[in-house]
Every structure is written in structure tokens, then in C-alpha cells.
Protein backbone atom coordinates (compact mmCIF):
# COMPACT_ATOMS: atom_id res chain seq x y z
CA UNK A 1 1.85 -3.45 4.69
CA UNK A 2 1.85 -7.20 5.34
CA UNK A 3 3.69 -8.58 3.24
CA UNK A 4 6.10 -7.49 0.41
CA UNK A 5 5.87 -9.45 -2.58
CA UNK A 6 5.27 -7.35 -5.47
CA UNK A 7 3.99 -4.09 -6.49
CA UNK A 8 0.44 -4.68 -5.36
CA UNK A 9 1.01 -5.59 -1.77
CA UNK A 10 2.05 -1.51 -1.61
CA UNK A 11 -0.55 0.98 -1.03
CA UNK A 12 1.19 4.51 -2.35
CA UNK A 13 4.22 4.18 -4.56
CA UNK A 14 4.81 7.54 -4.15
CA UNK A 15 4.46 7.69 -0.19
CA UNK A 16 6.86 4.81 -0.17
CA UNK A 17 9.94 6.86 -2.50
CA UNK A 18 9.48 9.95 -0.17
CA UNK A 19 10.16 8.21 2.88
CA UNK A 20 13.06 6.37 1.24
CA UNK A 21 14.23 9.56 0.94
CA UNK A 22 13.70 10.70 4.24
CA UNK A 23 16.01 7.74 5.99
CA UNK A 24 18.58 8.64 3.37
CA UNK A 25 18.59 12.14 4.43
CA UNK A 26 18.37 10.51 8.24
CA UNK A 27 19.09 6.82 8.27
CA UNK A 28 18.53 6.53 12.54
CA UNK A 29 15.26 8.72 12.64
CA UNK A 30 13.27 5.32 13.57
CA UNK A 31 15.73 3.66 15.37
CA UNK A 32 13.45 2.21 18.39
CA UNK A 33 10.69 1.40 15.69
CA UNK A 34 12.32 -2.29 15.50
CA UNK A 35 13.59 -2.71 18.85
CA UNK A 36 13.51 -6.13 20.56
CA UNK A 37 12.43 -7.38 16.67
CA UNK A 38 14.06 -9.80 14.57
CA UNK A 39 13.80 -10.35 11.03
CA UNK A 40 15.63 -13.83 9.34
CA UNK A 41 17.22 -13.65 5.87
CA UNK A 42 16.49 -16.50 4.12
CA UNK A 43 19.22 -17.16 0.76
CA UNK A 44 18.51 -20.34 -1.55
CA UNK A 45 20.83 -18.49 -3.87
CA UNK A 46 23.91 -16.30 -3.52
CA UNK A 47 23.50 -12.49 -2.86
CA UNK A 48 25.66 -9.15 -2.07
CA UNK A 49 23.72 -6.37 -2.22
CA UNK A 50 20.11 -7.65 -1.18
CA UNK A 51 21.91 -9.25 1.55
CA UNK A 52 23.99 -6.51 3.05
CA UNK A 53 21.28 -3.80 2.14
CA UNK A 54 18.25 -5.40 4.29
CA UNK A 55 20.84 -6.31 6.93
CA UNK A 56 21.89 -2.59 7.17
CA UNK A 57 18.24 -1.68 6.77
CA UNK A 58 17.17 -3.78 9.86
CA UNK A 59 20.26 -2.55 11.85
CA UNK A 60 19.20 1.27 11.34
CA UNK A 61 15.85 0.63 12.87
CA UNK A 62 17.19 -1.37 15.47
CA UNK A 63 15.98 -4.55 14.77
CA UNK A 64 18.40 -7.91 14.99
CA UNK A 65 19.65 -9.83 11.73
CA UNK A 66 20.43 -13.07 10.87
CA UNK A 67 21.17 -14.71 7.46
CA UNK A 68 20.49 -18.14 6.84
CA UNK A 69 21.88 -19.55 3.28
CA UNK A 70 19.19 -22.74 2.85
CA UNK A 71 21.05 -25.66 1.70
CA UNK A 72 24.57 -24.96 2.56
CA UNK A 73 23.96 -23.84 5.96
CA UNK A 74 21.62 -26.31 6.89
CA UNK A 75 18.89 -28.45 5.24
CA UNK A 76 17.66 -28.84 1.92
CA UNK A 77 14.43 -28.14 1.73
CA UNK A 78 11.36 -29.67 0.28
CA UNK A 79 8.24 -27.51 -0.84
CA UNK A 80 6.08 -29.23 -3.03
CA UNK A 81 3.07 -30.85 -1.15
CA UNK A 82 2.86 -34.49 -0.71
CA UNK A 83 6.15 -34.64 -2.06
CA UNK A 84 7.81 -38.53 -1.54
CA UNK A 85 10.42 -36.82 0.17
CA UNK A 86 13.39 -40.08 -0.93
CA UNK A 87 15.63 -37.69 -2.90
CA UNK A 88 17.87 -34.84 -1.59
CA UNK A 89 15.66 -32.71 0.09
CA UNK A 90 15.72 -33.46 4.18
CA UNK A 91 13.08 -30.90 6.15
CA UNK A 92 9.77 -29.78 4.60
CA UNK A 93 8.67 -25.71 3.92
CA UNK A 94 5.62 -27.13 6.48
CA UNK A 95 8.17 -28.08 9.55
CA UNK A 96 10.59 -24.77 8.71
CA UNK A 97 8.45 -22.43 8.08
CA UNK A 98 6.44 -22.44 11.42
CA UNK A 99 9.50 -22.76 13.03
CA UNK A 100 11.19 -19.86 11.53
CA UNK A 101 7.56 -18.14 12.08
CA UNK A 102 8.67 -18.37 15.97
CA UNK A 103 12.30 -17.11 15.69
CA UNK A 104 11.42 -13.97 13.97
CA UNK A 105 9.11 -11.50 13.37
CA UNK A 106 10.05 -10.84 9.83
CA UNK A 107 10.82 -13.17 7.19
CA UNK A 108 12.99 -11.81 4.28
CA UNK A 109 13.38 -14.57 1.28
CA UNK A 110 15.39 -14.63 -1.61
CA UNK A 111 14.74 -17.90 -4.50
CA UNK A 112 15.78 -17.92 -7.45
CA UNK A 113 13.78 -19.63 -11.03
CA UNK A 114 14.89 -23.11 -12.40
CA UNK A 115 14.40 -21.43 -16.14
CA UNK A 116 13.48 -25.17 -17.10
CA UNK A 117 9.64 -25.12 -16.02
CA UNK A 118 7.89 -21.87 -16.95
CA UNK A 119 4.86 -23.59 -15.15
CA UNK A 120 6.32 -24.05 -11.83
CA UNK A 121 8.74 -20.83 -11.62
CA UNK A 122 5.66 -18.20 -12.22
CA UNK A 123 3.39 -20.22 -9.54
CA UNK A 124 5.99 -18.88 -7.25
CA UNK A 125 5.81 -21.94 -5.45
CA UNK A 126 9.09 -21.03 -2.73
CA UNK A 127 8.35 -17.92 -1.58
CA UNK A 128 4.23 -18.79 -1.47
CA UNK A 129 5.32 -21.62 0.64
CA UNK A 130 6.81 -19.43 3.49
CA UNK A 131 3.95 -16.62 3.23
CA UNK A 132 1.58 -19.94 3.61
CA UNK A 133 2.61 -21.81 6.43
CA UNK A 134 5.31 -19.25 8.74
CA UNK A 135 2.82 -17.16 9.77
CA UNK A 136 4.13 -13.62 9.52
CA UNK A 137 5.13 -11.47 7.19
CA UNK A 138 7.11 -12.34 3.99
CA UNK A 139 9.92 -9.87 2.21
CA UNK A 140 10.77 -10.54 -1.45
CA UNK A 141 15.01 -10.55 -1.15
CA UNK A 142 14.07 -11.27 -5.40
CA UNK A 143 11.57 -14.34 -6.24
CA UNK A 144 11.59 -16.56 -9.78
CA UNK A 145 9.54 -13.96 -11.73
CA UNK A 146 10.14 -10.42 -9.38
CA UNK A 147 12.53 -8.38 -7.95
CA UNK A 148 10.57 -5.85 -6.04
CA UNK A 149 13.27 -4.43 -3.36
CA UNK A 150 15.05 -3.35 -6.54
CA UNK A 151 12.39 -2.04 -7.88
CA UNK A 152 11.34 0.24 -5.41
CA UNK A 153 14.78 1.08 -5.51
CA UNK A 154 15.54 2.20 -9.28
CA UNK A 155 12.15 4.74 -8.50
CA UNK A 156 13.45 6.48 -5.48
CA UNK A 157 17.02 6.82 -7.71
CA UNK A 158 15.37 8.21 -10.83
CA UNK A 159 13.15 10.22 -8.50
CA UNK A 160 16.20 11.71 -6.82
CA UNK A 161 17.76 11.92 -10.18
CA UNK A 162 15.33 13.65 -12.48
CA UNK A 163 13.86 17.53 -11.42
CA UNK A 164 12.17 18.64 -14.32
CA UNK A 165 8.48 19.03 -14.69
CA UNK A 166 7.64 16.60 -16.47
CA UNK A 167 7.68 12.69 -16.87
CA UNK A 168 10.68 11.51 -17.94
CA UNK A 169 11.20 9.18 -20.74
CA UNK A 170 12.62 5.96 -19.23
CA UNK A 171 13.82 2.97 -21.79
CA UNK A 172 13.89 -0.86 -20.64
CA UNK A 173 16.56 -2.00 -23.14
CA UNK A 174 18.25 -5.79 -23.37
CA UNK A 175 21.44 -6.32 -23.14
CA UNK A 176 23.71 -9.22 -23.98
CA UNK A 177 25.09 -11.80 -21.78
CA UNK A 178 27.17 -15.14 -21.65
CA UNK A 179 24.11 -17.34 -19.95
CA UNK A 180 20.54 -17.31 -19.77
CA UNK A 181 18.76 -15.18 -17.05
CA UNK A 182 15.67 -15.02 -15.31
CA UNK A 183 12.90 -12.03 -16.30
CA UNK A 184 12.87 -10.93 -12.42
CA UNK A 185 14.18 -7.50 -12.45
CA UNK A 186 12.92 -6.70 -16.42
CA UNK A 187 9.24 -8.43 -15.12
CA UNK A 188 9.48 -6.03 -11.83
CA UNK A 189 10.84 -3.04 -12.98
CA UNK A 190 8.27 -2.71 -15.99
CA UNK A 191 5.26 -3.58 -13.28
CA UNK A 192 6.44 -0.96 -10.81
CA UNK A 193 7.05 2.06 -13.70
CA UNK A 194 3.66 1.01 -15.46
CA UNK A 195 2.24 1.13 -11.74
CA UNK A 196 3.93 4.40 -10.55
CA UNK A 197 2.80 5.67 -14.21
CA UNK A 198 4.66 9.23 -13.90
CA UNK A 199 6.99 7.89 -17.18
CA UNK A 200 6.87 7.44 -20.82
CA UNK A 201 7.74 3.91 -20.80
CA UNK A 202 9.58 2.23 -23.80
CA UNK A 203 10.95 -1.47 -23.79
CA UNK A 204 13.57 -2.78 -26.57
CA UNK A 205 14.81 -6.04 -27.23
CA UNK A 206 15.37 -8.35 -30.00
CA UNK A 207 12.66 -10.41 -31.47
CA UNK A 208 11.67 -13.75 -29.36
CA UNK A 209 12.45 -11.77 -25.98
CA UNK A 210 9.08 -10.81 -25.27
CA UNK A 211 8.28 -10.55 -21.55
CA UNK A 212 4.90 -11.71 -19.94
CA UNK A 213 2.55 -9.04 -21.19
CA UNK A 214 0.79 -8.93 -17.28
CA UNK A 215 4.39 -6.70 -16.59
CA UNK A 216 4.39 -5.23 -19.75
CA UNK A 217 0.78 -3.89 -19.92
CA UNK A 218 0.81 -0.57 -21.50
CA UNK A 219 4.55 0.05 -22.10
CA UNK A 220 5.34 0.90 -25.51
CA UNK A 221 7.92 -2.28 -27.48
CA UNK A 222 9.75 -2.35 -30.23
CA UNK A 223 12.95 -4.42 -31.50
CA UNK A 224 14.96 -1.47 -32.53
CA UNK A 225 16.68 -0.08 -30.12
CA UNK A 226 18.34 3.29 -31.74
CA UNK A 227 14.72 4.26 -31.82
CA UNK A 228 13.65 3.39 -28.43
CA UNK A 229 16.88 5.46 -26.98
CA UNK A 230 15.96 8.75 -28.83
CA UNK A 231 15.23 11.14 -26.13
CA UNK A 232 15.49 8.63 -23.37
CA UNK A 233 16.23 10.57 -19.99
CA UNK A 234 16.71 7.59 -18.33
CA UNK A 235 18.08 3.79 -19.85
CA UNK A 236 17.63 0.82 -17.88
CA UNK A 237 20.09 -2.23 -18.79
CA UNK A 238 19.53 -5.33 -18.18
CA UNK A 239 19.60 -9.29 -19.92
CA UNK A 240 17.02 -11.77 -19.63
CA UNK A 241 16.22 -14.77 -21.69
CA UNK A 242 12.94 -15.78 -23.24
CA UNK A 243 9.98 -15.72 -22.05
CA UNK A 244 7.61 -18.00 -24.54
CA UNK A 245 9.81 -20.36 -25.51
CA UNK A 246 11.11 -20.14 -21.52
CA UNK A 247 14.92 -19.55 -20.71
CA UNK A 248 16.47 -20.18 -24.03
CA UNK A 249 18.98 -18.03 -25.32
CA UNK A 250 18.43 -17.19 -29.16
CA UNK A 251 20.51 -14.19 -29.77
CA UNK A 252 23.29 -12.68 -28.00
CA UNK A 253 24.43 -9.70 -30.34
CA UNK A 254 26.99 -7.70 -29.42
CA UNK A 255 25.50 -4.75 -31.10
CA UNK A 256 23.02 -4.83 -28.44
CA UNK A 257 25.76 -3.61 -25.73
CA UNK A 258 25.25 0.45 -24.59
CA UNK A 259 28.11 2.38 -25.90
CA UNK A 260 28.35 6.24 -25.35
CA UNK A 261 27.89 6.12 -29.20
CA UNK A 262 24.20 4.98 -28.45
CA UNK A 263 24.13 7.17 -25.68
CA UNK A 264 24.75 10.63 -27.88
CA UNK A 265 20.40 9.39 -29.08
CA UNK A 266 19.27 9.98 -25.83
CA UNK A 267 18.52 13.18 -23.78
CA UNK A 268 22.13 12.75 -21.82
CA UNK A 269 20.30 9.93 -20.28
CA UNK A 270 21.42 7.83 -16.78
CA UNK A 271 22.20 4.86 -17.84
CA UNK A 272 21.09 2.22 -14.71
CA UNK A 273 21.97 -1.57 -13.85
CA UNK A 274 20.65 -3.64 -10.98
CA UNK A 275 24.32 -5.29 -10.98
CA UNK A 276 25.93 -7.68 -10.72
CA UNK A 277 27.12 -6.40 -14.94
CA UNK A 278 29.43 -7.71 -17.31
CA UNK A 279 31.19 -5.04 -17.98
CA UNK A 280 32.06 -4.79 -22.20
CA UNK A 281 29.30 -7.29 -22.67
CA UNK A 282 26.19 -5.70 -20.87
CA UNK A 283 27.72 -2.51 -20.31
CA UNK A 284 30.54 -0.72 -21.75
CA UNK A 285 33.53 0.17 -20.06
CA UNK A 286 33.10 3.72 -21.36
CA UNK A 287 29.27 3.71 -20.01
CA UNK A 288 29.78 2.20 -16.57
CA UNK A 289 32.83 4.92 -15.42
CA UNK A 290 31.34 7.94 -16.98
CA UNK A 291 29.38 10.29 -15.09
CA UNK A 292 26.05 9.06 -17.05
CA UNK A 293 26.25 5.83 -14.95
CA UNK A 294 24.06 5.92 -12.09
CA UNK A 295 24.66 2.26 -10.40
CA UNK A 296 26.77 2.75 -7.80
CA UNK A 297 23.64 5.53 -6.66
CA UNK A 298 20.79 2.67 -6.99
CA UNK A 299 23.37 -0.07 -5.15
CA UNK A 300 23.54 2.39 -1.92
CA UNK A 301 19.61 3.21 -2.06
CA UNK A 302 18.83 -0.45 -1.76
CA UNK A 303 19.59 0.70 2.03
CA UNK A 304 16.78 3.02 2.09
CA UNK A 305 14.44 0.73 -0.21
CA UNK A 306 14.64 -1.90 2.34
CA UNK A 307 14.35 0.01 5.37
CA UNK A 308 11.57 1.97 3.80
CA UNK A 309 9.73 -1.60 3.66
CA UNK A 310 10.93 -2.95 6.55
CA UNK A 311 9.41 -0.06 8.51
CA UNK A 312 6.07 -0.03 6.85
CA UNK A 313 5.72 -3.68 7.84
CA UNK A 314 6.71 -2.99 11.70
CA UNK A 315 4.28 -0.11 11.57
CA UNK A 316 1.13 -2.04 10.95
């Protein structure tokens, strides 16, 4: 690979899961593969797991880390072009990014969307920026519209998970939440189970909280969710706030939170979060610390999602 934006930048989804699974089962089998490399870790918004994940990732294949938090560490910077730079911004994407393209030789970067300008936050314009002008080749730490480390992740945890022969039934449902949140990991994980397409895929959500249908494609939607759950082998939680009408929040049911009473529809399905969750708002207390919760699982395979990238990219 060359880059690592999205799903399409990744040859064979399946390839990619198995040898996630092999540096789980071995984390220091390629530990000379990123020797005398360096790979920078961009932030313009806070992170845990991402951050510590790729960092461990990088460490296991022996490459050097370093985290840079844009704006609070150093500059703020400035990425639309021929920009009047006489606000807040100080340092242009086209001074940093070449720059940066010097210090490492991989360049992980994590944005985050305004959720004021649909426009602007689905060009991508950030991360687009650094794949333009640095020079080598760009990680997605989680982008305005995708979350594709995480994605790769939830696969290689339901692959792990499920061993029967046949595809499981996996449901996409929304949850509540006290603010409005991007679509990144409900755009991503949709495009990466619709692209991996070993799944009968269901998404449920209220009315108004349609995603972009270019994640969507085929997946099956409806706005009840009792029905959606029936059977479900595996149940994917997550919150995000309108798509059409962009970043509003219109309904915020409670009834909308997973309960095990929800839970006795499904096939004794995993129930999975990307985290950070509200617990007895997203998630029920009852859910999250019973042995259907599978979250701490996908936290620790972000490890072997990353590294599993990282050491494509090194290989090419």
C-alpha cells in the first residue's frame, strides 16, 4: 500500500485480517522490518487509543514514534489555498507538510469534521492536504467522514469472534448521545463490511439519520430497530448526527439505548463500540460488563490493525 485512507487504498481485506492475526499471535515477528524508520503522529484533535495503538504498532516493528498534537504543541495551521493568512492560523499545510515529509518516513494523521459545513468536511480538505504536498505516505489516525484503522479493526475482532460457516448477521444500530457526532466510524464501518461483503448487513436508526448512501450502498435500513436486532450475531453501537440536514441533532430517545432486554432478539449477539461510550446513554451498564460485550477485545486489536498497516506500507 501507499497510502491508508479508506477502504479502497487496500488491495485484499481478507489478506490484511489474517496478518492482523498473525502479529497478535506474534507481535515481534517483523521487528527489523521498520528499523532506522520513523513515522510522525499528527493529532488536531484529542486521542487515546489511535494514539497509543499506532505508537505500540510502530514500536513492535521497530520503527521510532513521535506525536505531535497540531495547535497546542506548536502552530496552528492553515490549509486552505490562497488563504489571507491574518487570522489565527501561523504556518501553512504547504511549509509543514514538506517539512514533516523530511523528518519521517510515515505520516499518521488524525482531523476531526467541523459538523457546520457538510461541503468542506467530505472534501477532506486536512488530511488531502498532507497526502498532497509531504510527499510520502499518509495514515488515516480517523479523518472528517472515515475512520478506517477502526475499521479494519472491528473485522479482524468479529473475524476472531465468529467460527461458524456462514456469514454472520452484523447490525449497525444508533445510539443516543448528549452532543452531536461526526458519521466517521458509522460512514467507515458500513464501507469496509459492504466491501469485505462476507455479512448480512442491516443498519437502524431513527428517521432523519440517514448516512451518505456512497457508505451505505447495499446494506439493508430500516428505522425499527427490534426488527433489525432479530438474529443479529453481531451489534455494532454507535451515535452520529445527521447527515442531510448536516450535524443537527433531532432525536435523542432513550429507547434507542441497548439493554440486555433488546439483546434476548438477537442470536446471543457481541455487542461492539469503537469507544470512547457513555455508558447508560449509548450503552447500558448491564451490556458493557456482561460477557456479550466485546470492546475491550476491538480496543487491544487496534494494536494489530495498525501494525498490520503500518507494515504493508514499509513493505512496498
Amino acid at each position: 500500500m501507499k497510502k491508508f485512507l479508506s477502504v479502497h487504498d487496500v488491495p485484499n481485506i481478507s489478506s490484511l485480517i489474517s496478518q492482523a492475526l498473525t502479529y497478535k499471535a506474534d507481535p515481534q515477528k517483523d521487528r527489523s522490518l521498520g528499523s532506522g524508520k520513523r513515522i510522525g503522529l499528527l493529532f488536531l484533535n484529542p486521542s487515546m487509543r489511535t494514539r497509543l495503538s499506532t505508537q505500540i504498532a510502530a514500536q513492535n516493528l521497530g520503527m521510532e514514534a513521535i506525536v505531535f498534537n497540531v495547535g497546542q504543541d506548536g502552530w496552528a495551521l492553515e490549509f486552505e489555498e490562497e488563504a489571507i493568512m491574518s487570522g489565527s492560523t501561523v504556518e501553512h499545510v504547504k511549509e509543514a507538510a514538506p517539512i514533516l515529509g523530511k523528518y519521517f518516513d510515515i505520516l499518521g494523521v488524525r482531523t476531526f469534521p467541523s459538523l457546520k459545513n457538510k461541503e468542506e468536511d467530505y472534501h477532506e480538505l486536512y488530511i488531502n492536504q498532507f497526502v498532497k504536498y509531504s510527499g510520502i505516505p499518509i495514515v488515516s489516525l480517523e479523518s472528517a467522514t472515515v475512520h478506517p484503522l477502526q475499521s479494519l479493526t472491528d473485522l479482524i475482532t468479529i473475524t476472531e469472534t465468529f467460527k461458524e460457516k456462514r456469514k454472520p448477521k452484523i447490525v449497525l444500530t444508533w445510539a443516543p448521545h448528549v452532543k452531536a457526532l461526526p458519521q466517521c466510524v458509522a460512514n467507515s464501518f458500513a464501507e469496509w463490511i459492504n466491501a469485505w461483503g462476507n455479512a448480512e448487513f442491516v443498519i437502524t436508526h431513527p428517521e432523519d439519520y440517514e448516512l451518505d448512501k456512497r457508505f451505505t450502498q447495499q446494506a439493508t435500513i430500516t428505522t425499527h430497530q427490534d426488527e433489525a436486532l432479530k438474529d443479529a450475531d453481531f451489534v455494532y453501537v454507535k451515535n452520529w448526527s445527521t447527515y442531510t440536514d448536516y450535524g443537527r441533532v433531532y432525536c435523542n430517545d432513550p429507547k434507542w439505548m441497548l439493554t440486555h432486554k433488546k439483546l434476548e432478539l438477537t442470536n446471543h449477539a457481541k455487542v461492539m463500540h469503537c469507544l470512547p461510550v457513555r455508558r447508560n446513554i449509548e450503552l447500558s451498564d448491564e451490556v458493557l460488563d456482561s460477557k456479550n460485550s466485546l470492546v475491550t477485545q476491538q480496543a487491544v486489536n487496534r494494536v494489530w490493525a495498525a501494525q498490520t498497516v503500518l507494515s504493508e506500507i514499509l513493505k512496498r
